[in-house]
Protein backbone atom coordinates (compact mmCIF):
# COMPACT_ATOMS: atom_id res chain seq x y z
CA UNK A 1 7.12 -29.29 -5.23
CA UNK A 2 7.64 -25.60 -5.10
CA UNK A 3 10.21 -23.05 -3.90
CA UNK A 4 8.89 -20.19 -2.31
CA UNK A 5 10.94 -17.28 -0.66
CA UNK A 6 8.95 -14.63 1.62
CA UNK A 7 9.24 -12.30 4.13
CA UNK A 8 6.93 -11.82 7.19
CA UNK A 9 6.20 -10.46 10.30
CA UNK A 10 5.39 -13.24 12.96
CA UNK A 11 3.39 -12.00 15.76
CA UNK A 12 3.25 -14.29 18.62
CA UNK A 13 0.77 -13.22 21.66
CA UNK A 14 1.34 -13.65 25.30
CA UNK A 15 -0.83 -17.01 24.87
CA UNK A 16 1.69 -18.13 22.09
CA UNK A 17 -0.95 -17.36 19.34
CA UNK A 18 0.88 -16.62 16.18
CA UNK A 19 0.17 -13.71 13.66
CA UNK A 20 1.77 -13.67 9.98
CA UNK A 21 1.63 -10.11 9.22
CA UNK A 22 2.54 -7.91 5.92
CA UNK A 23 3.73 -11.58 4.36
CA UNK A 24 5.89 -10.65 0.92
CA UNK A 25 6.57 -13.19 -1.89
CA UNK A 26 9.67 -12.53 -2.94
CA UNK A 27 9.84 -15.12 -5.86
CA UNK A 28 9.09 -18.82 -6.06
CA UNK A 29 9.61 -21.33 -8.15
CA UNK A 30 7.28 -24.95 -9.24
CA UNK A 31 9.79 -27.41 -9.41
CA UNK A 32 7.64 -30.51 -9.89
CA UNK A 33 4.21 -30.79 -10.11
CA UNK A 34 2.59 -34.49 -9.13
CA UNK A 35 -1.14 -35.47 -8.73
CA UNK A 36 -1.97 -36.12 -5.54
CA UNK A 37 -4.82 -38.82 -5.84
CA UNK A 38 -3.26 -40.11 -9.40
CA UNK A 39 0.82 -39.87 -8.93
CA UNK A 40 0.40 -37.97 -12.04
CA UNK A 41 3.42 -35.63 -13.32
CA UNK A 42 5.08 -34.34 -16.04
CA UNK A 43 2.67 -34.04 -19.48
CA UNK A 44 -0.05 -35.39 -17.80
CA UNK A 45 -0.13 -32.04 -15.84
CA UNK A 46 -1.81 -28.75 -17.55
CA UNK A 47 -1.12 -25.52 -15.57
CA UNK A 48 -3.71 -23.15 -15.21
CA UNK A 49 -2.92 -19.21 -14.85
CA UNK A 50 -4.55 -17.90 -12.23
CA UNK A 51 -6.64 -14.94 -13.04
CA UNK A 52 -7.07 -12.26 -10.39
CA UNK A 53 -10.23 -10.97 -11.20
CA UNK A 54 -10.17 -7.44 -8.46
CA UNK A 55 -7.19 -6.64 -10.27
CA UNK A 56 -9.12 -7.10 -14.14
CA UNK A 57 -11.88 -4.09 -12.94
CA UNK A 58 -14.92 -6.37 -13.90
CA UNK A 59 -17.36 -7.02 -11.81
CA UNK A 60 -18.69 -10.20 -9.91
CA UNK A 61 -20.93 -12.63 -12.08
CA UNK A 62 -24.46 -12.27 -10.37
CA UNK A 63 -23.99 -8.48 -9.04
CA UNK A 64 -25.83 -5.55 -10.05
């Protein structure tokens, strides 16, 4: 279970389409973590960062 606090623009056309625009995270926080096929939680659960690799410069395995 996480926490997350945002702010966003909802756009909502004529049809009643809706739009989330210029969404901010503003801070969150994982509360409990639980394996959704296993019931899984607590040690039994590794977190993995998550590596944003545009932000790192490298390139894409496979190109060039």
């Amino acid at each position: 279970m996480a926490t997350r606090r945002t702010r966003a623009f909802h756009h909502y056309t004529l049809a009643g389409d809706l739009t989330v625009e210029e969404e901010e995270e503003l801070g969150s926080t994982v509360e409990a973590v639980t394996c959704r096929w296993c019931n899984a939680g607590g040690d039994a659960i590794e977190e993995v960062p998550v590596v944003d690799e545009n932000a790192a410069g490298g390139s894409s395995p496979g190109a060039g």
